[in-house]
C-alpha atoms as a PDB file:
ATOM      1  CA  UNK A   1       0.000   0.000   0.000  1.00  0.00           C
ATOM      2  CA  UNK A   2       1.122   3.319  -0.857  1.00  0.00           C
ATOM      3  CA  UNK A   3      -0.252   7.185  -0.705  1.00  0.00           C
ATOM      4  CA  UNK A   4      -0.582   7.159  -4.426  1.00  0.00           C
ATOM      5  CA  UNK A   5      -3.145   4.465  -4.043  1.00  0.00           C
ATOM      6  CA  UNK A   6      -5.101   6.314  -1.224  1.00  0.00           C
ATOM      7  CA  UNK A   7      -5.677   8.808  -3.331  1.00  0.00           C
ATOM      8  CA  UNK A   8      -7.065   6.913  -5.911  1.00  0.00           C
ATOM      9  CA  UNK A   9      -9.749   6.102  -3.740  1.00  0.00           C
ATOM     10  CA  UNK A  10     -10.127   9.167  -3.005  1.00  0.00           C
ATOM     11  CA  UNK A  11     -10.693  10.511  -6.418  1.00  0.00           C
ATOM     12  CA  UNK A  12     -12.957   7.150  -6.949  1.00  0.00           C
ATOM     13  CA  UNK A  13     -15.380   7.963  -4.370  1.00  0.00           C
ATOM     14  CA  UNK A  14     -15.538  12.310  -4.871  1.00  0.00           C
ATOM     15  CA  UNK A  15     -15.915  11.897  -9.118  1.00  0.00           C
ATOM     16  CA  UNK A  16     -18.453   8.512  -9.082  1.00  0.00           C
ATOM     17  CA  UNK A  17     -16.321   7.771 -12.485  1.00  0.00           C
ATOM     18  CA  UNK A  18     -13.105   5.663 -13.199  1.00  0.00           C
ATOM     19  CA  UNK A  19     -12.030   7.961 -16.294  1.00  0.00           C
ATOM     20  CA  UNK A  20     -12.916  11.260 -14.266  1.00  0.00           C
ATOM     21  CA  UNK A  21     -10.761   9.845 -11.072  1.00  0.00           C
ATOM     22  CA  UNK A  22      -8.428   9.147 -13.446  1.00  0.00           C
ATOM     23  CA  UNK A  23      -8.020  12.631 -15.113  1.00  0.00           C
ATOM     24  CA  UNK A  24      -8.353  14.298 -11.741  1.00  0.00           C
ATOM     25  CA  UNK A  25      -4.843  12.119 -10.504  1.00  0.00           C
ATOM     26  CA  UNK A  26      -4.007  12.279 -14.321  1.00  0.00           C
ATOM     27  CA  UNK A  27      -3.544   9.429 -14.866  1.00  0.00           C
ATOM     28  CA  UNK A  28      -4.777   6.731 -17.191  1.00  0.00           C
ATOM     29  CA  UNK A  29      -7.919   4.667 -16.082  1.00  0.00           C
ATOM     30  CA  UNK A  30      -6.177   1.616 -16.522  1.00  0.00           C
ATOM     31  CA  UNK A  31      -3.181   2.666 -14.041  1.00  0.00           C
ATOM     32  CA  UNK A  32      -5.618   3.778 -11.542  1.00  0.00           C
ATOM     33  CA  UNK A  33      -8.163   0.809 -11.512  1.00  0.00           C
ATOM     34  CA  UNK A  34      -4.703  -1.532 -10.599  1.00  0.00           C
ATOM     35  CA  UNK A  35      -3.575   0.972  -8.094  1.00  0.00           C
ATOM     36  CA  UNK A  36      -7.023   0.366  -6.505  1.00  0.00           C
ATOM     37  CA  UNK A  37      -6.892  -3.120  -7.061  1.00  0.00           C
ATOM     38  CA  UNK A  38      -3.480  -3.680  -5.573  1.00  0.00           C
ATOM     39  CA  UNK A  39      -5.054  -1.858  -2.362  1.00  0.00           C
ATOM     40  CA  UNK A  40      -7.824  -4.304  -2.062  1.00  0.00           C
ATOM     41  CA  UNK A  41      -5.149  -6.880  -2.486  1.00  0.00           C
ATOM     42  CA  UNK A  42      -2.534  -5.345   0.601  1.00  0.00           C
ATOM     43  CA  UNK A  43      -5.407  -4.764   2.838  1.00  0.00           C
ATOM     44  CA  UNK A  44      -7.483  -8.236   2.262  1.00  0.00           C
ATOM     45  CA  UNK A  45     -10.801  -6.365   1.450  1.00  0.00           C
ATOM     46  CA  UNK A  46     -13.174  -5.729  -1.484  1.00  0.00           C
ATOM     47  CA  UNK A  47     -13.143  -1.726  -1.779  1.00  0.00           C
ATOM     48  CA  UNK A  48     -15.018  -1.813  -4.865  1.00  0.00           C
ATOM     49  CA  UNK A  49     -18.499  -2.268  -6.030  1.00  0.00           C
ATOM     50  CA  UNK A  50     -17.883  -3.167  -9.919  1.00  0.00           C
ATOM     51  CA  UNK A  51     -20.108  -3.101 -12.587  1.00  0.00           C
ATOM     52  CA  UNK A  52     -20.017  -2.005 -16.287  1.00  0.00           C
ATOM     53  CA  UNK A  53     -19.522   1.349 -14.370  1.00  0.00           C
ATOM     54  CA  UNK A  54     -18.607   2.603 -11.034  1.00  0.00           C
ATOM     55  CA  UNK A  55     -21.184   1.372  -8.436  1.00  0.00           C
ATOM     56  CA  UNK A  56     -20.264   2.631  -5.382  1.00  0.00           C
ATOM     57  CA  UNK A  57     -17.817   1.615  -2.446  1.00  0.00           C
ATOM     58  CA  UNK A  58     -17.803  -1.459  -0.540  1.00  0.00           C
ATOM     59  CA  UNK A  59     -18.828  -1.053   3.402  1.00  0.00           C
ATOM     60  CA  UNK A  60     -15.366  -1.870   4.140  1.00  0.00           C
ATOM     61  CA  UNK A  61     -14.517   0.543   1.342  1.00  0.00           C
ATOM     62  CA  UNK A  62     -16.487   3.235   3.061  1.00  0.00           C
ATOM     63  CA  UNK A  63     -14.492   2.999   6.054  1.00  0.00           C
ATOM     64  CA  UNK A  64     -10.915   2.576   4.169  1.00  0.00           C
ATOM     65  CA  UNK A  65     -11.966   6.097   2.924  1.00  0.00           C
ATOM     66  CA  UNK A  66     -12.338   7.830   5.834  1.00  0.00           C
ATOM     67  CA  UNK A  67      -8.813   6.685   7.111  1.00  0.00           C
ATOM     68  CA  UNK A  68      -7.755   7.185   3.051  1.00  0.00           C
ATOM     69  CA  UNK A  69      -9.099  11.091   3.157  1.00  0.00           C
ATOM     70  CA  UNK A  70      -7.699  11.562   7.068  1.00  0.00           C
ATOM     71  CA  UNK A  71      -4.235   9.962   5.679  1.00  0.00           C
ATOM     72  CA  UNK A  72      -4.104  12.052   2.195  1.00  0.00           C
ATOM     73  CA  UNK A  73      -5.614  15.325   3.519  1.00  0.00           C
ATOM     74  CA  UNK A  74      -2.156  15.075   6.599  1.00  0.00           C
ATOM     75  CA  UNK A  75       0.129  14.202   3.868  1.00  0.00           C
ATOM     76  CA  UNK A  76      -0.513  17.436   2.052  1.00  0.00           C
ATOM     77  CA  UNK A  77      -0.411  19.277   4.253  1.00  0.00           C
ATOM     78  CA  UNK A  78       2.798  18.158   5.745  1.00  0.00           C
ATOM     79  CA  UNK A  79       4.310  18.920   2.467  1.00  0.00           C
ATOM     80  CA  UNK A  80       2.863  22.135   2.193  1.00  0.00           C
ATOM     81  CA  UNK A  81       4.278  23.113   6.101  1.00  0.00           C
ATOM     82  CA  UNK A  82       7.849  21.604   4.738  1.00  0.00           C
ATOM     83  CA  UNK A  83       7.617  23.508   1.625  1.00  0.00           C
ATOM     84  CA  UNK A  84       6.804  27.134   3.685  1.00  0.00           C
ATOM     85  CA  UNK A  85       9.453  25.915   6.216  1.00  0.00           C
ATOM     86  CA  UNK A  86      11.968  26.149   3.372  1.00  0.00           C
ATOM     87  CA  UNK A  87      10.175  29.460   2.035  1.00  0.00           C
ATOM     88  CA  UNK A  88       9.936  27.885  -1.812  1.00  0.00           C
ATOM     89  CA  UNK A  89       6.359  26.218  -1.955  1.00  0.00           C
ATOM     90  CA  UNK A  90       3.345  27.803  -2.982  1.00  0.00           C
ATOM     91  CA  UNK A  91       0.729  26.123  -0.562  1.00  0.00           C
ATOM     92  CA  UNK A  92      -3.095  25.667  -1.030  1.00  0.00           C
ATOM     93  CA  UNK A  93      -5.889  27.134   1.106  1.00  0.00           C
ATOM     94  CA  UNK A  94      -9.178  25.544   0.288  1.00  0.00           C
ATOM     95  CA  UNK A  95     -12.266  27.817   2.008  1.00  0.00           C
ATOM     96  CA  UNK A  96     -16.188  27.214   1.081  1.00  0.00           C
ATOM     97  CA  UNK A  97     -18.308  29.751   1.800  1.00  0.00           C
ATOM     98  CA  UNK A  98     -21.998  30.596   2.117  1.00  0.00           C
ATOM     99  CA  UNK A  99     -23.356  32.144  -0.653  1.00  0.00           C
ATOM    100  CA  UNK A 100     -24.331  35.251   1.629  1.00  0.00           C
ATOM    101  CA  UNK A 101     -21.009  35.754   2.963  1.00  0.00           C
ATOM    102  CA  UNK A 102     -18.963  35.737  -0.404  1.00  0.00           C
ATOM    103  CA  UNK A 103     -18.827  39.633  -0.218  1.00  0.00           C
ATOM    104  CA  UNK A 104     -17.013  39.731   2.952  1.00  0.00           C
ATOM    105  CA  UNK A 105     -14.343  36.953   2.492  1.00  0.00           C
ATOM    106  CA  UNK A 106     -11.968  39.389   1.124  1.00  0.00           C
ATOM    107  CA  UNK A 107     -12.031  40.769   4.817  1.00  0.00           C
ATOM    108  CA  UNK A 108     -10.178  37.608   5.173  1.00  0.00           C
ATOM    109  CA  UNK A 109      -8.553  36.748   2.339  1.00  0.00           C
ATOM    110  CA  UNK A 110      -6.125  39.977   1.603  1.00  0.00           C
ATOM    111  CA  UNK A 111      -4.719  40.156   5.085  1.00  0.00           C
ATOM    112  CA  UNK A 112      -4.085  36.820   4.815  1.00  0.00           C
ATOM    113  CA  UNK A 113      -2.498  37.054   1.401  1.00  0.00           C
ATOM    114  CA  UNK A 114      -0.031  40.047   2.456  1.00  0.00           C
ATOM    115  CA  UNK A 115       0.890  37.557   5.808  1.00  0.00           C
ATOM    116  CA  UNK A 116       1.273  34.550   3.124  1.00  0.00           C
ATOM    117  CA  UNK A 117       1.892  35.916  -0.209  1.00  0.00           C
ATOM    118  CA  UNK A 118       2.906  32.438  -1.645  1.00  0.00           C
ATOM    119  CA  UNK A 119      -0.329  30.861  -1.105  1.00  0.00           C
ATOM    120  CA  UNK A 120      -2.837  30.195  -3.782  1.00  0.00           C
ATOM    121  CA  UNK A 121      -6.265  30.020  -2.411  1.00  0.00           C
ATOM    122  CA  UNK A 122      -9.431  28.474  -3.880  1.00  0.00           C
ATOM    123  CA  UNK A 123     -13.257  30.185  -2.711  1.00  0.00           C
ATOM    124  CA  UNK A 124     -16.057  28.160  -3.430  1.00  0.00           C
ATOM    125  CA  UNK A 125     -19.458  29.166  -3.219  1.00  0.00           C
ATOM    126  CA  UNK A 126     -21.456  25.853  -1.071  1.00  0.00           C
ATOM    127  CA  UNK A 127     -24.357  25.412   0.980  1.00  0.00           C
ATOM    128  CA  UNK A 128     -23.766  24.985   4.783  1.00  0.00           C
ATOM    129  CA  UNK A 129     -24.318  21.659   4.689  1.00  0.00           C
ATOM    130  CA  UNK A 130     -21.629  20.756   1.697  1.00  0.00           C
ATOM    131  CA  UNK A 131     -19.092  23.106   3.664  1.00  0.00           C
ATOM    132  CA  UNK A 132     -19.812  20.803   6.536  1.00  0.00           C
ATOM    133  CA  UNK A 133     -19.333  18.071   4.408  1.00  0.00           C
ATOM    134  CA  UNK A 134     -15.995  19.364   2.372  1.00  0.00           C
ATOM    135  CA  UNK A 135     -14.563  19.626   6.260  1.00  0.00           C
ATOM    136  CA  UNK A 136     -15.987  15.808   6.938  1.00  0.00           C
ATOM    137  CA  UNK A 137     -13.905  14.236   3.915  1.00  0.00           C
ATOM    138  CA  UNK A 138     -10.867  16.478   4.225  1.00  0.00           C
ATOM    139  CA  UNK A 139     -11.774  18.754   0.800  1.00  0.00           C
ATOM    140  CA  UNK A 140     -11.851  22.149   2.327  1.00  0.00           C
ATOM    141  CA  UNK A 141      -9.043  23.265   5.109  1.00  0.00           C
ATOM    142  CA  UNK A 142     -11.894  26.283   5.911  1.00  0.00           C
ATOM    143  CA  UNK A 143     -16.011  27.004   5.969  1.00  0.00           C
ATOM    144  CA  UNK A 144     -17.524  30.165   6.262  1.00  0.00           C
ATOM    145  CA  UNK A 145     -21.016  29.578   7.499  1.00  0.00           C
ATOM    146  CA  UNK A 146     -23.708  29.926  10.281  1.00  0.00           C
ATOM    147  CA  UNK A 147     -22.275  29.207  13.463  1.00  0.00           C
ATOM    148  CA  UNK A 148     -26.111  28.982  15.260  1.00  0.00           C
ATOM    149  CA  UNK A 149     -26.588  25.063  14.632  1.00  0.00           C
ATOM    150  CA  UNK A 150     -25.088  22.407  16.442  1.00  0.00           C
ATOM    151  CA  UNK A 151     -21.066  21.481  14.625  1.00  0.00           C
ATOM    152  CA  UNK A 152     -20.794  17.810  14.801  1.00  0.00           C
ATOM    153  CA  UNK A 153     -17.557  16.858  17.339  1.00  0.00           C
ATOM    154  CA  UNK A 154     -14.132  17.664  16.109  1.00  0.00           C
ATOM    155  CA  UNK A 155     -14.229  20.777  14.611  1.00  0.00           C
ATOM    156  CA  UNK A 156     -13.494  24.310  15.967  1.00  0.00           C
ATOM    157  CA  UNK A 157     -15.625  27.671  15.451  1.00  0.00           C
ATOM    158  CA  UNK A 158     -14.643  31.574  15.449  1.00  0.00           C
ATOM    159  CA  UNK A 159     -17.295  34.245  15.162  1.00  0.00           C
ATOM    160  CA  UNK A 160     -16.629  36.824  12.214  1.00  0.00           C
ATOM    161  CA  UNK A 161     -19.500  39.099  12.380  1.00  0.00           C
ATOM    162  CA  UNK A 162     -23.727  38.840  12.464  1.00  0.00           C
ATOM    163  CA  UNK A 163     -25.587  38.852   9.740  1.00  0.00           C
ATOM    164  CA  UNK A 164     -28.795  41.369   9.604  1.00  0.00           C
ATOM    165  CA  UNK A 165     -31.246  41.440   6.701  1.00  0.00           C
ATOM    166  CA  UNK A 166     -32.572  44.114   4.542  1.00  0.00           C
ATOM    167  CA  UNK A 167     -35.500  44.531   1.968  1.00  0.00           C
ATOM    168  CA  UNK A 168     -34.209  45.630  -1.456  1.00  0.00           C
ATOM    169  CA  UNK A 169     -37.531  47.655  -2.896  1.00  0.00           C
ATOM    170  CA  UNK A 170     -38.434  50.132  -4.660  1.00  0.00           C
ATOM    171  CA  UNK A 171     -37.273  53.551  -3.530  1.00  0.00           C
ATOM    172  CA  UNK A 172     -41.726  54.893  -4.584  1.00  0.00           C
ATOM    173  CA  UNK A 173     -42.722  51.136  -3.878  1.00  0.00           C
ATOM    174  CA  UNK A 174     -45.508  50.258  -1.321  1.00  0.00           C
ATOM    175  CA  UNK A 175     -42.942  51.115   1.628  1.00  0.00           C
ATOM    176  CA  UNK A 176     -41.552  54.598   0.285  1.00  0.00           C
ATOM    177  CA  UNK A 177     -40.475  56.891   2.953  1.00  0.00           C
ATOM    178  CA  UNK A 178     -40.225  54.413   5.390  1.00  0.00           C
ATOM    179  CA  UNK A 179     -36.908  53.563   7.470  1.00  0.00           C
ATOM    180  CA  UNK A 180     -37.207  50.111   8.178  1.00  0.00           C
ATOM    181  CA  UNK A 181     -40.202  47.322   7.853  1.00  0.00           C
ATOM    182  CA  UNK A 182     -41.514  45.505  10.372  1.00  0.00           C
ATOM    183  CA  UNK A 183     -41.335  41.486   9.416  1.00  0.00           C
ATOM    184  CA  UNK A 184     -45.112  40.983   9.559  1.00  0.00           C
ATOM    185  CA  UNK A 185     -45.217  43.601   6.826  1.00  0.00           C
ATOM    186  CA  UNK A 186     -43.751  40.972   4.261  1.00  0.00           C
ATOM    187  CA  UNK A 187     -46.942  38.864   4.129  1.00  0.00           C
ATOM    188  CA  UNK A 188     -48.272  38.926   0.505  1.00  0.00           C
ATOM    189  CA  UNK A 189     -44.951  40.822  -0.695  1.00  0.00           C
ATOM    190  CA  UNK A 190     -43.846  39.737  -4.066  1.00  0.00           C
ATOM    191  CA  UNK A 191     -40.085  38.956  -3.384  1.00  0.00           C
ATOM    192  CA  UNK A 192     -37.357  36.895  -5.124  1.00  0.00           C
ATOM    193  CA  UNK A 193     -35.308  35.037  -2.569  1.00  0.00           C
ATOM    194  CA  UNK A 194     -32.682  32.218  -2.347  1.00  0.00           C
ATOM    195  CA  UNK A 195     -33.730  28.344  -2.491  1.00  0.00           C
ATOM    196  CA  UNK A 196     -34.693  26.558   0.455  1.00  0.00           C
ATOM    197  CA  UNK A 197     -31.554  24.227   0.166  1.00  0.00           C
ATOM    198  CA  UNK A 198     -29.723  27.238   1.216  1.00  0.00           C
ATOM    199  CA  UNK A 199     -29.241  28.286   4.711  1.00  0.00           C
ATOM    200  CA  UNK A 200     -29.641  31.839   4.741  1.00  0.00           C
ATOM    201  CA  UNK A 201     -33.567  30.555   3.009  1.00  0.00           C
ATOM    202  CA  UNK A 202     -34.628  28.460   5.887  1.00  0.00           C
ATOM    203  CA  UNK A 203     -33.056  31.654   8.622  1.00  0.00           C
ATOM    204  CA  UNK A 204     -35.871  33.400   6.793  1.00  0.00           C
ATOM    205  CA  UNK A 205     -38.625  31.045   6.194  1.00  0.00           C
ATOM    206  CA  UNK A 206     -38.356  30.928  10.080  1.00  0.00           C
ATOM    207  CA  UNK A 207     -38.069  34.790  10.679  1.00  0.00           C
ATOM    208  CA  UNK A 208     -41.665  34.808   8.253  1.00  0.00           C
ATOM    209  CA  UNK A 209     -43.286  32.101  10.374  1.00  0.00           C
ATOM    210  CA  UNK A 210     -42.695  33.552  13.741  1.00  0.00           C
ATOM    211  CA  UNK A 211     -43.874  36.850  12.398  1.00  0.00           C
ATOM    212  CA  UNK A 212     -47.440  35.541  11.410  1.00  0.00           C
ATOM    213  CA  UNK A 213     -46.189  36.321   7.563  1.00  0.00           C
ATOM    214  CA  UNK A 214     -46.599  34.863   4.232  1.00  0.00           C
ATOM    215  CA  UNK A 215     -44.657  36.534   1.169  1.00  0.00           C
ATOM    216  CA  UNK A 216     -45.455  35.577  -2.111  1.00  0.00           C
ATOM    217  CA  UNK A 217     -41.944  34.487  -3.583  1.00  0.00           C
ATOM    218  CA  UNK A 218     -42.248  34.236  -7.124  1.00  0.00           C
ATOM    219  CA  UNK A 219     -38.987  33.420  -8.057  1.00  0.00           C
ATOM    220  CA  UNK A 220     -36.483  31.171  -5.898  1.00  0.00           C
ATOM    221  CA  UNK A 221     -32.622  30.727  -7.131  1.00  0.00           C
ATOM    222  CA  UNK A 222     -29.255  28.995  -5.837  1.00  0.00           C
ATOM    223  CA  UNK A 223     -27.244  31.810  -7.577  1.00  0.00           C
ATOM    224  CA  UNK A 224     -26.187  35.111  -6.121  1.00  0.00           C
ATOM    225  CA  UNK A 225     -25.937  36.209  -9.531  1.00  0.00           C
ATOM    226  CA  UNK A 226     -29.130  35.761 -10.744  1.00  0.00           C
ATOM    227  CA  UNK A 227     -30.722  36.872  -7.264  1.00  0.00           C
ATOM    228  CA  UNK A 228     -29.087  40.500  -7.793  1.00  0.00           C
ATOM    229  CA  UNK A 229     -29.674  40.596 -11.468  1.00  0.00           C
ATOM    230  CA  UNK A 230     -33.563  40.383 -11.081  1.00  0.00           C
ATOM    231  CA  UNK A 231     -33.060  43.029  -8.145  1.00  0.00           C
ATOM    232  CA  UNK A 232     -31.752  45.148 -11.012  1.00  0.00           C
ATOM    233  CA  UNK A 233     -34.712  44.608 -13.047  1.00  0.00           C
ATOM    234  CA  UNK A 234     -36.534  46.274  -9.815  1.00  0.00           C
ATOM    235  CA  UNK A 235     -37.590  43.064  -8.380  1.00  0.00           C
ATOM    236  CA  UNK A 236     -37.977  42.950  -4.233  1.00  0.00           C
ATOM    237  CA  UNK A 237     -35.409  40.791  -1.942  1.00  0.00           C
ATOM    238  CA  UNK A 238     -34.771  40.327   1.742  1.00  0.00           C
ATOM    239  CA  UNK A 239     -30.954  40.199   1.487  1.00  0.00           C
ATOM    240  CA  UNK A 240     -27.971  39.905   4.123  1.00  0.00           C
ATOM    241  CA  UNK A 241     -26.533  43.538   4.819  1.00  0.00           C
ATOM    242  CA  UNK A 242     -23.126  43.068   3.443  1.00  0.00           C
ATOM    243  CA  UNK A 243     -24.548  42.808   0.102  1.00  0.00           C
ATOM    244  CA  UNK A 244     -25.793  46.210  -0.245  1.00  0.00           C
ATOM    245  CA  UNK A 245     -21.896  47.310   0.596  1.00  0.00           C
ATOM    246  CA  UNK A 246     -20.532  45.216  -1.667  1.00  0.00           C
ATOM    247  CA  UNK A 247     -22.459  45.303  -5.140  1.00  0.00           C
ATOM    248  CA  UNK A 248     -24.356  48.901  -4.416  1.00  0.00           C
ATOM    249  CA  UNK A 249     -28.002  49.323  -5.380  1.00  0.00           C
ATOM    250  CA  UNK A 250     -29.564  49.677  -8.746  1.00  0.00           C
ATOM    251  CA  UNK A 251     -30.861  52.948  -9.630  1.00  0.00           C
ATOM    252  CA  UNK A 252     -34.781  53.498  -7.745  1.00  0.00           C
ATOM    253  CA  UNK A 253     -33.812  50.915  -5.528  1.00  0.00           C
ATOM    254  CA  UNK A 254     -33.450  51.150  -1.562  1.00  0.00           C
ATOM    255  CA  UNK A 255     -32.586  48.830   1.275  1.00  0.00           C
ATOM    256  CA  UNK A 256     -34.825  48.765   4.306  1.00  0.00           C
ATOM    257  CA  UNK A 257     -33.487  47.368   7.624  1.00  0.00           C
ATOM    258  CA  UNK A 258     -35.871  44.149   8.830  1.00  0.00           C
ATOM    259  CA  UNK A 259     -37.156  45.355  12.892  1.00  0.00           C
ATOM    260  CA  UNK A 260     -38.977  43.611  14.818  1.00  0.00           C
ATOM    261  CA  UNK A 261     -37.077  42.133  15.593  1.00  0.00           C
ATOM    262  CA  UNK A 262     -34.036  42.854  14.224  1.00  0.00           C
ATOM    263  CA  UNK A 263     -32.927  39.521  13.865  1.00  0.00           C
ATOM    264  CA  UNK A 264     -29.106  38.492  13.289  1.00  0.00           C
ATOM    265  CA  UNK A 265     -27.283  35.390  12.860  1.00  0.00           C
ATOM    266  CA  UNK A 266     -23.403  34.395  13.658  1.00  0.00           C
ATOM    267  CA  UNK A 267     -21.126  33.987  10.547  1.00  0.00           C
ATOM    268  CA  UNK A 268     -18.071  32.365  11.021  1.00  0.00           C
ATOM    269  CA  UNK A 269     -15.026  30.221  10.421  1.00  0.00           C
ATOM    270  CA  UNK A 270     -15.556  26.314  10.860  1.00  0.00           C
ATOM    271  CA  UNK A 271     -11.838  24.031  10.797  1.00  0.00           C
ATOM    272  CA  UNK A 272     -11.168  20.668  11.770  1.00  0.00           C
ATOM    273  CA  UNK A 273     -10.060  20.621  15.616  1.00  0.00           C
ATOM    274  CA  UNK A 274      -6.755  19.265  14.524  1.00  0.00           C
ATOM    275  CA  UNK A 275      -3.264  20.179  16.903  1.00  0.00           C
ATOM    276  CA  UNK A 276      -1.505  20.906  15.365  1.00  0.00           C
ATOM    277  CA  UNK A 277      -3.536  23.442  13.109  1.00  0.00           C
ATOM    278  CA  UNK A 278      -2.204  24.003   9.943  1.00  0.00           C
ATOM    279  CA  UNK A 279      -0.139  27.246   9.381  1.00  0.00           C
ATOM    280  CA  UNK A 280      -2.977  28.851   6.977  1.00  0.00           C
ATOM    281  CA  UNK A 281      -5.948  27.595   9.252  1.00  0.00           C
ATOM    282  CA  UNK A 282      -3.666  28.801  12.519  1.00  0.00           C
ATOM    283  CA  UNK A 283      -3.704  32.448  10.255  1.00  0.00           C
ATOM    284  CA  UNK A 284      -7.118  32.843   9.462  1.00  0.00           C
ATOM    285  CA  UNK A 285      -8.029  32.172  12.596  1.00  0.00           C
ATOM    286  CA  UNK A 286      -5.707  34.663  14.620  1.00  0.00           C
ATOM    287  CA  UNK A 287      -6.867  36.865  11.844  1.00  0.00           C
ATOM    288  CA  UNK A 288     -10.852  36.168  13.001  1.00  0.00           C
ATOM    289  CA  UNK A 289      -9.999  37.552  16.530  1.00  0.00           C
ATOM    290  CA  UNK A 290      -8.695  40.493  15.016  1.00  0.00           C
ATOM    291  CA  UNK A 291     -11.137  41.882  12.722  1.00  0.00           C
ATOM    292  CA  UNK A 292     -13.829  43.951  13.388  1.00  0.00           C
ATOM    293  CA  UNK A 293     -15.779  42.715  11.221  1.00  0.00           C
ATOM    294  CA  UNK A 294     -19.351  44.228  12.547  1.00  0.00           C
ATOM    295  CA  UNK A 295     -17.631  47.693  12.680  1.00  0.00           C
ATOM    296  CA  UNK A 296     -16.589  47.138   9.066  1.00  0.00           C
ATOM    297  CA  UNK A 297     -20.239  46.040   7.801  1.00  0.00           C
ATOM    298  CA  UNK A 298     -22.214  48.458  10.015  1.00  0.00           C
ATOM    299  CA  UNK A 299     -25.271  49.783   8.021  1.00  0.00           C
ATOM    300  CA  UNK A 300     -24.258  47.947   4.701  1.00  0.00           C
ATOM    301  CA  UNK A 301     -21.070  49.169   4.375  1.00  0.00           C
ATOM    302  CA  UNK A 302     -17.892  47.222   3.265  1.00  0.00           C
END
């Protein structure tokens, strides 16, 4: 048995396809079906469910994997701590993020870039339950996400900032002059809001229910982008304040603070509990107790 082989498996179980694995460890399909073979042969256990295609892993295969992403996702990054030991690696930080906290990661991300200016890092837009999964089988080093549900054992959380909502509408609309809207006030509003897969949907489905309201969302979405472009077209949203800071509002448009109550929610960092940390976790997270992040946000503002 060998790392090579680990990761394999691996690639095997994240692409569901022997030719995808394949180019993702780029190699040929061939040389990675006998890697994967030769591990079920030095460890005495089928891995494998084999069809004419990929059928899945094995029960024993699905616990080789755990120890095969524990044992991979260690082994990088104890190169990538050698390689910044020696000061001539370019490491990899992996963070998935909310979709409603993409405008603030730069908060984050430059400091830590002028600390580490070797590092490449990857930001990937997930729902809070594949950020909890990406930490789970070792594919992200750092989430960005709600910190108000319950974190399964063996990871670590650091507050960042709360997250208050706002109703993008029309600056004459059926609220003009106002400054703020009551929560109850949404029932019957025509709005355009996020999917229900998404976190930041079901914080608000919640807020609508325990205000006695009903809106009438006519158009749901998993993309930020096309949530703000139908904003543009003068369409009404309940949004997270740090948008209105980061992308500005279109022309006739306003954002109202949500009262009563003025409900917020804890964003933060989520990392495996792992001691040591690694250097660019260790960072961000130092980083997290530094930033005033509110401060910076306060009333919409970047």
């Amino acid at each position: 048995m060998h790392g090579r082989q680990l990761e394999y498996l691996v690639a095997l179980d994240r692409e569901r396809h022997f030719g995808r694995a394949a180019d993702a460890c780029h190699v040929t399909q061939p040389t990675l079906s006998a890697g994967i073979r030769a591990l079920e042969t030095s460890l005495g256990v089928p891995l494998v469910r084999r069809g004419h295609r990929f059928e899945g892993l094995t029960p024993e295969g699905e616990r080789v994997l755990r120890w095969a992403q524990r044992i991979v996702a260690d082994r990088r990054n104890l190169i990538a701590d050698a390689e910044r030991m020696r000061g001539d690696g370019v490491g990899v930080l992996r963070i998935g993020a909310i979709p409603t906290a993409l405008p603030v990661i730069a908060h984050l991300t430059s400091p830590f870039l002028a600390l580490h200016p070797d590092t490449r890092i990857e930001v990937r837009s997930l729902t809070s339950r594949e950020i909890e999964r990406g930490l789970d089988t070792f594919g992200l080093d750092v989430g960005v996400t709600y910190l108000a549900d319950e974190r399964p054992d063996g990871v670590r959380t650091w507050p960042l900032y709360r997250e208050r909502y706002r109703l993008v509408t029309a600056v004459d609309g059926p609220f003009a002059g106002r400054d703020g809207v009551r929560w109850a006030e949404l029932d019957g509003v025509r709005l355009c809001l996020l999917t229900p897969d998404m976190q930041n949907r079901r914080i608000l489905d919640g807020r609508f229910a325990a205000a006695g309201a009903t809106p009438d969302v006519a158009l749901e979405t998993n993309s930020l982008t096309a949530l703000l472009g139908h904003v543009g077209h003068g369409w009404s949203s309940v949004v997270a304040h740090p948008w209105t800071g980061a992308f500005g509002l279109p022309e006739g448009m306003c954002a109202l603070p949500l009262v009563d109550p003025d409900a917020a929610e804890t964003i933060g960092l989520l990392a495996a509990d792992d001691d040591p940390a690694t250097p660019s976790v260790a960072t961000l997270a130092e980083l997290a107790g530094t930033l005033d992040l509110d401060r910076a946000l306060a009333d919409g503002r970047r």
